[in-house]
N, C-alpha and C. Protein backbone atom coordinates (compact mmCIF):
# COMPACT_ATOMS: atom_id res chain seq x y z
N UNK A 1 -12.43 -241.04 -74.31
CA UNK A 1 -13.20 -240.13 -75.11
C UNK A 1 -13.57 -240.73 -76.46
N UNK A 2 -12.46 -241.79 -76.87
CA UNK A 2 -12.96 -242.20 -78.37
C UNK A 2 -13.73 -243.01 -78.56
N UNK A 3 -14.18 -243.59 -77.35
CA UNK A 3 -14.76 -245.04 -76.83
C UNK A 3 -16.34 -244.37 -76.99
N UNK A 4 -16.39 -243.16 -76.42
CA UNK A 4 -17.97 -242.43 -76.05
C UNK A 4 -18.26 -242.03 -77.47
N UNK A 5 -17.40 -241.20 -78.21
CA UNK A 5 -17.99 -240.18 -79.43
C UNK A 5 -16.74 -240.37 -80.43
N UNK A 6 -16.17 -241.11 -81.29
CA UNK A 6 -14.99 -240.90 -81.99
C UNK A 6 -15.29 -239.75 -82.83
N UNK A 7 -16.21 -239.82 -83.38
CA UNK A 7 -17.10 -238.74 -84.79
C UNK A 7 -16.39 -237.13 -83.75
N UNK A 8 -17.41 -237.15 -82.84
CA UNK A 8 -17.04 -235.73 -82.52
C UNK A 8 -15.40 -235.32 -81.59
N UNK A 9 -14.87 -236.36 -81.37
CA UNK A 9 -13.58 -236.31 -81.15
C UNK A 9 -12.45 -235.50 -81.95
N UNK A 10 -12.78 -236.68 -83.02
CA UNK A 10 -12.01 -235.75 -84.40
C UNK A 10 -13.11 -234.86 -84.63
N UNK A 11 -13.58 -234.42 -84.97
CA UNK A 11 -14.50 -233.04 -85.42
C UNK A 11 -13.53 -231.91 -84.26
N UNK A 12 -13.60 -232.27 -83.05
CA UNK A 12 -12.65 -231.53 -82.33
C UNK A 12 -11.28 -230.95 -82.34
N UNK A 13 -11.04 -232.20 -83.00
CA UNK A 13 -9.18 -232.27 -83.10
C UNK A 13 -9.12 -231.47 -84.41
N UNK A 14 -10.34 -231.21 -85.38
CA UNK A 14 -10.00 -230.59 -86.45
C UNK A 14 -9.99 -229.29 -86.29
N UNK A 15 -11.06 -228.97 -85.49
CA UNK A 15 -11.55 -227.76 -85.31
C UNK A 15 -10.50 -226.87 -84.62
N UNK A 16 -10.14 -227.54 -83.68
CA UNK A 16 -9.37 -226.79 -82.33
C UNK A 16 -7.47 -226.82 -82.55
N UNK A 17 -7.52 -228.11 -83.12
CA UNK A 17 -5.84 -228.30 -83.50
C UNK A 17 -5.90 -228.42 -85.13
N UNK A 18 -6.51 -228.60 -85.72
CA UNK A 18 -6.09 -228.47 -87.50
C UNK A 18 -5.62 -229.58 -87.17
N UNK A 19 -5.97 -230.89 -86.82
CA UNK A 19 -5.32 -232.05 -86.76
C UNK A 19 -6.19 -232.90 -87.41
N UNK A 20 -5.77 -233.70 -88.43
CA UNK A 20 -7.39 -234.10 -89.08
C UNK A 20 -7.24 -235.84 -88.78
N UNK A 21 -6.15 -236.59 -88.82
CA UNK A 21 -5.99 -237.74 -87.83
C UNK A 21 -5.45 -237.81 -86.62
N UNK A 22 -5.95 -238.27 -85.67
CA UNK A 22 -5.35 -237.63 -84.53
C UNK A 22 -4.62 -239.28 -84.06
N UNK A 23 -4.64 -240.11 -84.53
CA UNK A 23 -4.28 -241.56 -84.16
C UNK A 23 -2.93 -241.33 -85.12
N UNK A 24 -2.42 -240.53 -85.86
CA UNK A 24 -1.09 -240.41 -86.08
C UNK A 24 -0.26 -239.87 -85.02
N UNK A 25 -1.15 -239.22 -84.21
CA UNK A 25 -0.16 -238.35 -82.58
C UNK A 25 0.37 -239.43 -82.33
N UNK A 26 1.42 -239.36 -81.39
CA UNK A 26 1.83 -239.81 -80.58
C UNK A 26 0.71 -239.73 -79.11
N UNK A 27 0.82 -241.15 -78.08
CA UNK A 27 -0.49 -241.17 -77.59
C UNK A 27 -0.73 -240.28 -76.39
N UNK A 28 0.61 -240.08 -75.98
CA UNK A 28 0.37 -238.61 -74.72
C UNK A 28 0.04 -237.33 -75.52
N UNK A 29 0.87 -237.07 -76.52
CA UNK A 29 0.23 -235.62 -77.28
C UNK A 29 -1.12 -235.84 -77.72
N UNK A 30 -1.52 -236.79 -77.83
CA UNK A 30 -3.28 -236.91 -78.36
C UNK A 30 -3.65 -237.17 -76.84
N UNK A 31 -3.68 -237.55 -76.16
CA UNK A 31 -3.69 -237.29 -74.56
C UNK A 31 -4.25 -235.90 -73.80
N UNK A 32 -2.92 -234.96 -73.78
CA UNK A 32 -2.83 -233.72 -74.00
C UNK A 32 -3.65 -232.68 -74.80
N UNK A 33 -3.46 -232.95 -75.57
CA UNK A 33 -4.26 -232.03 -76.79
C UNK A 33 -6.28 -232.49 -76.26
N UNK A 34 -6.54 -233.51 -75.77
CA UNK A 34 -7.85 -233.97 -75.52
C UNK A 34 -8.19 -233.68 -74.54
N UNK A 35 -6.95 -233.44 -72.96
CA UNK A 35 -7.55 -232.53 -72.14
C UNK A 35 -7.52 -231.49 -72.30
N UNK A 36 -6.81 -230.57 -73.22
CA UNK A 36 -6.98 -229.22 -73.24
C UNK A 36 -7.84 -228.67 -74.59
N UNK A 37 -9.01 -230.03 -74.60
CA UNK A 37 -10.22 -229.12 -75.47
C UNK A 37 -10.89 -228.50 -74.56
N UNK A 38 -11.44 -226.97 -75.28
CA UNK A 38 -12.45 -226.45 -74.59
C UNK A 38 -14.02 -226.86 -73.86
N UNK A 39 -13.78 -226.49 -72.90
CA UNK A 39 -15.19 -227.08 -71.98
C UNK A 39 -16.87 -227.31 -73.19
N UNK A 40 -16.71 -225.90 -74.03
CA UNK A 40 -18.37 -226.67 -74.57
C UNK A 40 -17.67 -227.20 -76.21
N UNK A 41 -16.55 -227.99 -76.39
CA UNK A 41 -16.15 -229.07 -77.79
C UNK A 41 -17.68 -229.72 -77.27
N UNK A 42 -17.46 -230.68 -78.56
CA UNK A 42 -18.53 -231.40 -78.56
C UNK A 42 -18.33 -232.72 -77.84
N UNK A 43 -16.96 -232.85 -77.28
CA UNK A 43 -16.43 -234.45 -76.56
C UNK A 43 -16.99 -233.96 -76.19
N UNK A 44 -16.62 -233.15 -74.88
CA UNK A 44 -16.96 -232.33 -73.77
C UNK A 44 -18.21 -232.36 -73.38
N UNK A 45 -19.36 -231.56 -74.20
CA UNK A 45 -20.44 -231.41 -73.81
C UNK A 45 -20.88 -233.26 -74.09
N UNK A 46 -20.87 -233.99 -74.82
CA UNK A 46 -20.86 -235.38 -74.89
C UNK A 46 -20.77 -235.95 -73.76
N UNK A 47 -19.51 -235.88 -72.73
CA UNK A 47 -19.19 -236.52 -71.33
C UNK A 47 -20.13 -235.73 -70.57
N UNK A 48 -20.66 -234.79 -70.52
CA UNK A 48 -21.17 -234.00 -69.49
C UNK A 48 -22.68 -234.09 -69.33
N UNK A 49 -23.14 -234.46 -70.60
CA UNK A 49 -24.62 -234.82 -70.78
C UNK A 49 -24.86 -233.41 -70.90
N UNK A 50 -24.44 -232.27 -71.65
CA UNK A 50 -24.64 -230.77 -71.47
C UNK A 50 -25.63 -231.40 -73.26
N UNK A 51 -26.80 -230.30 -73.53
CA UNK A 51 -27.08 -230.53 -74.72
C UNK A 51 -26.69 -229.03 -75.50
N UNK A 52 -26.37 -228.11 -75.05
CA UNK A 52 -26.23 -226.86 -75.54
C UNK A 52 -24.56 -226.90 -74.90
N UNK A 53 -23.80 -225.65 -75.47
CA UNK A 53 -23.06 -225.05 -74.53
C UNK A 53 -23.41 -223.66 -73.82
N UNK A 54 -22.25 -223.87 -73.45
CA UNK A 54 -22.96 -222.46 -72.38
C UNK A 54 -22.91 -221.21 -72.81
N UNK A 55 -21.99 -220.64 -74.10
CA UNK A 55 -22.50 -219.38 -74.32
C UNK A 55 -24.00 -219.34 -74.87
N UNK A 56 -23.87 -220.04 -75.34
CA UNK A 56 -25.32 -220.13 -76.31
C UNK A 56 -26.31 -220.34 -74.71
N UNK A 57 -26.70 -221.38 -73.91
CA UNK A 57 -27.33 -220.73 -73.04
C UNK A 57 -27.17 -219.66 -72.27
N UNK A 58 -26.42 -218.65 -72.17
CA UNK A 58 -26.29 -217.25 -71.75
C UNK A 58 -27.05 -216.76 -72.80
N UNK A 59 -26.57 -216.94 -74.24
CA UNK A 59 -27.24 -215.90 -74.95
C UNK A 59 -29.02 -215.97 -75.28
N UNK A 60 -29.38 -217.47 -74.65
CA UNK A 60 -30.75 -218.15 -74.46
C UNK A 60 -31.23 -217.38 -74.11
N UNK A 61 -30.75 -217.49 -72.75
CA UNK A 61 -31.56 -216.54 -71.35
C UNK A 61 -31.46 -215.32 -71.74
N UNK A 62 -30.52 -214.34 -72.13
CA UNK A 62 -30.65 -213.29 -72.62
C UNK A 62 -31.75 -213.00 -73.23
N UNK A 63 -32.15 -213.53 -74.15
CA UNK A 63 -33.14 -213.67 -75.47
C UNK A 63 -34.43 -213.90 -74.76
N UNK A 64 -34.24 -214.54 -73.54
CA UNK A 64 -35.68 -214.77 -73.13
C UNK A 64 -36.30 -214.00 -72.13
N UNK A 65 -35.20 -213.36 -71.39
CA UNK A 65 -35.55 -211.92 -70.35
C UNK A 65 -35.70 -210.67 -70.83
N UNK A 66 -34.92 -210.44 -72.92
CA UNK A 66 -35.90 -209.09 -73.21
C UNK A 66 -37.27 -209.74 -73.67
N UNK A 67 -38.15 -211.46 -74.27
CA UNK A 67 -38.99 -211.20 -74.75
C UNK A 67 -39.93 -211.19 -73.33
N UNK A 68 -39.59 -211.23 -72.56
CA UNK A 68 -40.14 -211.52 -71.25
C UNK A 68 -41.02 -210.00 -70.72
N UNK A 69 -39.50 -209.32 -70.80
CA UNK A 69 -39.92 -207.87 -70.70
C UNK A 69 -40.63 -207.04 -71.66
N UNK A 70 -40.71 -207.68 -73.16
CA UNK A 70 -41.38 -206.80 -74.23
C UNK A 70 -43.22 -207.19 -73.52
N UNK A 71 -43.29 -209.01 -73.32
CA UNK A 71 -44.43 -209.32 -73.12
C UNK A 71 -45.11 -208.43 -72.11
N UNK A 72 -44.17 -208.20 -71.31
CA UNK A 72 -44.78 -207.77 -69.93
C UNK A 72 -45.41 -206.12 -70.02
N UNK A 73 -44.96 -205.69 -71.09
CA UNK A 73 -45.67 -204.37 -71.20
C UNK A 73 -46.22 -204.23 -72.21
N UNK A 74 -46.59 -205.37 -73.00
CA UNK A 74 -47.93 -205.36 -73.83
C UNK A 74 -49.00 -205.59 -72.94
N UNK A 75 -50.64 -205.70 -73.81
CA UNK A 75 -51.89 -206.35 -73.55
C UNK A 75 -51.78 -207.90 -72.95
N UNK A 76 -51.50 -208.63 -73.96
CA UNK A 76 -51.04 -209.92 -73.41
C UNK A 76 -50.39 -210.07 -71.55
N UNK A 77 -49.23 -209.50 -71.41
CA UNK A 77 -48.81 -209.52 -71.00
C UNK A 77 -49.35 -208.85 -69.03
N UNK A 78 -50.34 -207.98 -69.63
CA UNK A 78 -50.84 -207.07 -68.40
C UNK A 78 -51.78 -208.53 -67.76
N UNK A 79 -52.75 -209.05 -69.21
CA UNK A 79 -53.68 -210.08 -68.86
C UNK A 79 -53.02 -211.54 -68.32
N UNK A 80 -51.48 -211.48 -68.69
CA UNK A 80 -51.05 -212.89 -68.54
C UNK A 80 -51.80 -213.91 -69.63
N UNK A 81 -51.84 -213.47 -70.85
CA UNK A 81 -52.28 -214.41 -71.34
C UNK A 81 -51.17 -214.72 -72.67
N UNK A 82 -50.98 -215.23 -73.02
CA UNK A 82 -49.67 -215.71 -74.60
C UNK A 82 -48.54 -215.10 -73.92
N UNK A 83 -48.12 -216.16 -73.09
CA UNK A 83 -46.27 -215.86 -72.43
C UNK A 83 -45.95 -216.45 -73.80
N UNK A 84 -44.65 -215.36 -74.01
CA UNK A 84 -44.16 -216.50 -75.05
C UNK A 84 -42.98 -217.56 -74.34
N UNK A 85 -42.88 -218.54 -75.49
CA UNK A 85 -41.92 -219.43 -75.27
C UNK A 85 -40.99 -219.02 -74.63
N UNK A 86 -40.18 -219.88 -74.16
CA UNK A 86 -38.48 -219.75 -73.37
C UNK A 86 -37.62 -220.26 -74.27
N UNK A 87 -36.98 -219.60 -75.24
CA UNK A 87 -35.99 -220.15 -75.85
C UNK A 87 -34.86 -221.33 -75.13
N UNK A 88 -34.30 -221.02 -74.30
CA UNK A 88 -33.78 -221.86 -72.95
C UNK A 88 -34.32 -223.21 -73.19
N UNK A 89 -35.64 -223.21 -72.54
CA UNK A 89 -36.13 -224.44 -73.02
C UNK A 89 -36.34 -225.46 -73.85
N UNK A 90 -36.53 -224.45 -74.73
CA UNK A 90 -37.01 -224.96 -76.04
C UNK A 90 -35.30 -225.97 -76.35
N UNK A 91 -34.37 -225.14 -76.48
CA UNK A 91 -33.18 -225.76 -77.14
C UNK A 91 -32.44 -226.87 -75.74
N UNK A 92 -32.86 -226.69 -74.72
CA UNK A 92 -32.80 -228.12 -73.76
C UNK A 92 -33.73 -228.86 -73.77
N UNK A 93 -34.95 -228.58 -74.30
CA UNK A 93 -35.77 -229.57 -74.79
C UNK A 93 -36.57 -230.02 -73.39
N UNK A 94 -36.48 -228.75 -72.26
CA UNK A 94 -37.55 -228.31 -70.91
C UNK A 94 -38.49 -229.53 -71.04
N UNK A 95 -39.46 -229.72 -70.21
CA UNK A 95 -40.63 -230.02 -70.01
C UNK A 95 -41.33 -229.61 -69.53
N UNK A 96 -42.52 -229.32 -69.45
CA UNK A 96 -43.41 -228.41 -68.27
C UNK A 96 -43.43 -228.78 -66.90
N UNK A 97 -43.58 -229.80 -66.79
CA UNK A 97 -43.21 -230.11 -65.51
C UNK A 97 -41.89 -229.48 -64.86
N UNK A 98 -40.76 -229.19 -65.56
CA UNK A 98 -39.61 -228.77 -65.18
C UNK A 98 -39.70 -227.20 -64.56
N UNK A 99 -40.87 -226.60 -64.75
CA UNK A 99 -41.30 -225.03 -65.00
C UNK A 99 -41.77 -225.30 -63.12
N UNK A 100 -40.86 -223.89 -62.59
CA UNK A 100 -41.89 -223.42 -60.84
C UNK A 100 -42.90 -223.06 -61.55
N UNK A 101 -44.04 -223.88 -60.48
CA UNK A 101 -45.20 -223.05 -60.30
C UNK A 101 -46.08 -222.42 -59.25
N UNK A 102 -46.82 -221.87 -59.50
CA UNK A 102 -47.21 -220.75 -58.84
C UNK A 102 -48.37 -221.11 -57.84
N UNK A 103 -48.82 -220.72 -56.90
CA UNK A 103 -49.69 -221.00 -56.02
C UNK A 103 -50.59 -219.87 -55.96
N UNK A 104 -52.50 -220.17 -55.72
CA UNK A 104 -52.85 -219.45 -55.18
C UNK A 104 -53.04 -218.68 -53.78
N UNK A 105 -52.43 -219.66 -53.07
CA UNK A 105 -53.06 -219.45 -51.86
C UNK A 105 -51.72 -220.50 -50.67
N UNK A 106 -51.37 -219.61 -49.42
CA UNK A 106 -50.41 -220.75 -48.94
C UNK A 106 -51.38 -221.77 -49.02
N UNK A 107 -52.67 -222.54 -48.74
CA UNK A 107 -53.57 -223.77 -48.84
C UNK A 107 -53.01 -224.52 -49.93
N UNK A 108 -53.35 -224.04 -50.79
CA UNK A 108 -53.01 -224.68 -52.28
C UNK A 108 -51.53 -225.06 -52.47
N UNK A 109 -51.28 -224.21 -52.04
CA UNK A 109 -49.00 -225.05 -51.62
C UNK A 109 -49.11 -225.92 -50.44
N UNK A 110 -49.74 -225.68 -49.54
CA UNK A 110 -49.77 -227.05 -48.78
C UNK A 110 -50.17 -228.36 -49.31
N UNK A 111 -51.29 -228.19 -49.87
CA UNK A 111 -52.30 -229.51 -50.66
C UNK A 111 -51.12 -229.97 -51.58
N UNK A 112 -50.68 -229.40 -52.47
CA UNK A 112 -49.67 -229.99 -53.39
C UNK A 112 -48.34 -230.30 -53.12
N UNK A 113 -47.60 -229.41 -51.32
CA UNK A 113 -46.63 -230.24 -50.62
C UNK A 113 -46.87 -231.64 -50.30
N UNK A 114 -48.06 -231.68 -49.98
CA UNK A 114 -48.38 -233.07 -49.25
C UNK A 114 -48.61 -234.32 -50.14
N UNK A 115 -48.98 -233.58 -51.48
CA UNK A 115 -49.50 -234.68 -52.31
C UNK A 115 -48.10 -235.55 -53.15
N UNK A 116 -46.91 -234.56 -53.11
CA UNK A 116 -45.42 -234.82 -53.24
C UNK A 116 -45.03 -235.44 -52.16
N UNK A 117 -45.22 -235.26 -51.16
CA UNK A 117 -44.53 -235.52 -49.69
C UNK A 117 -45.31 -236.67 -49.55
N UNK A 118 -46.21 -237.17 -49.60
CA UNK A 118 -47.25 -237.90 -49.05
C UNK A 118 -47.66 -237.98 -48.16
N UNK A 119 -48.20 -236.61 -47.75
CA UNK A 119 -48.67 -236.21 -46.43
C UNK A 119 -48.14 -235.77 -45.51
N UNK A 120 -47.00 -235.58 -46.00
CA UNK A 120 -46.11 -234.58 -45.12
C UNK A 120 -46.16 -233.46 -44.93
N UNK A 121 -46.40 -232.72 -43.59
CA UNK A 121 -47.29 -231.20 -43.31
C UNK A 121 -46.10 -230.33 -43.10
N UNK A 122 -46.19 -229.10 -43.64
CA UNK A 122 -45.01 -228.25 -44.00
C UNK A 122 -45.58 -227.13 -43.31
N UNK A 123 -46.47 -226.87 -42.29
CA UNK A 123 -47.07 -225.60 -41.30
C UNK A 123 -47.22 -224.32 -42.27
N UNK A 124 -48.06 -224.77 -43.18
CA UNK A 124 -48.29 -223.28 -44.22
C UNK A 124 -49.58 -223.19 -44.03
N UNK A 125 -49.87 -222.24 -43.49
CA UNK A 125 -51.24 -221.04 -43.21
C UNK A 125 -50.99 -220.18 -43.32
């Protein structure tokens, strides 16, 4: 762990144990104490390639299914026009490409199976 992030290691050990050098432990109790940081510490999310933790994406998605629902019963929203942002996204740093999209027509999901597939026919009529 000290090898990946030392900075947020100790930031951990301060936070979680009030330990502000942790290379004074003894090396199993600094051992110990490093597997039993919480899943979103910042080692943690560090080893995991997580960029958020996870309450905070719960409370994302939360945030983004009432503006979802405010949109949806405005003007905007009847027309489909100004979705707003996805907070979610925004703080994983999404791409559009990352977004389902929508089809008009099974045709139009075929044409764009195939153009992924490379011509691979998926029997949609």
């Amino acid at each position: 762990m000290a090898a990946v992030d030392e900075d947020a290691l100790r930031c951990d050990f301060a936070q979680v144990y009030h330990v502000l050098d942790y290379r004074r432990l003894p090396l199993r109790t600094a051992a110990v104490f490093a597997q039993g940081l919480p899943e979103d510490s910042r080692i943690m999310r560090r080893l995991s390639g997580a960029r958020i933790g996870v309450d905070t994406a719960l409370l994302a998605r939360i945030a983004d299914a009432a503006a979802l629902l405010v949109w949806m019963n405005s003007k905007d929203g009847q027309s489909g026009a100004n979705r707003p942002r996805s907070v979610l996204d925004m703080l994983l740093g999404a791409d559009a490409q990352d977004k389902p999209r929508g089809f008009e027509s099974p045709a139009a999901f075929g044409a764009a199976w195939a153009s992924l597939t490379g011509g691979e026919t998926n029997n949609v009529n």
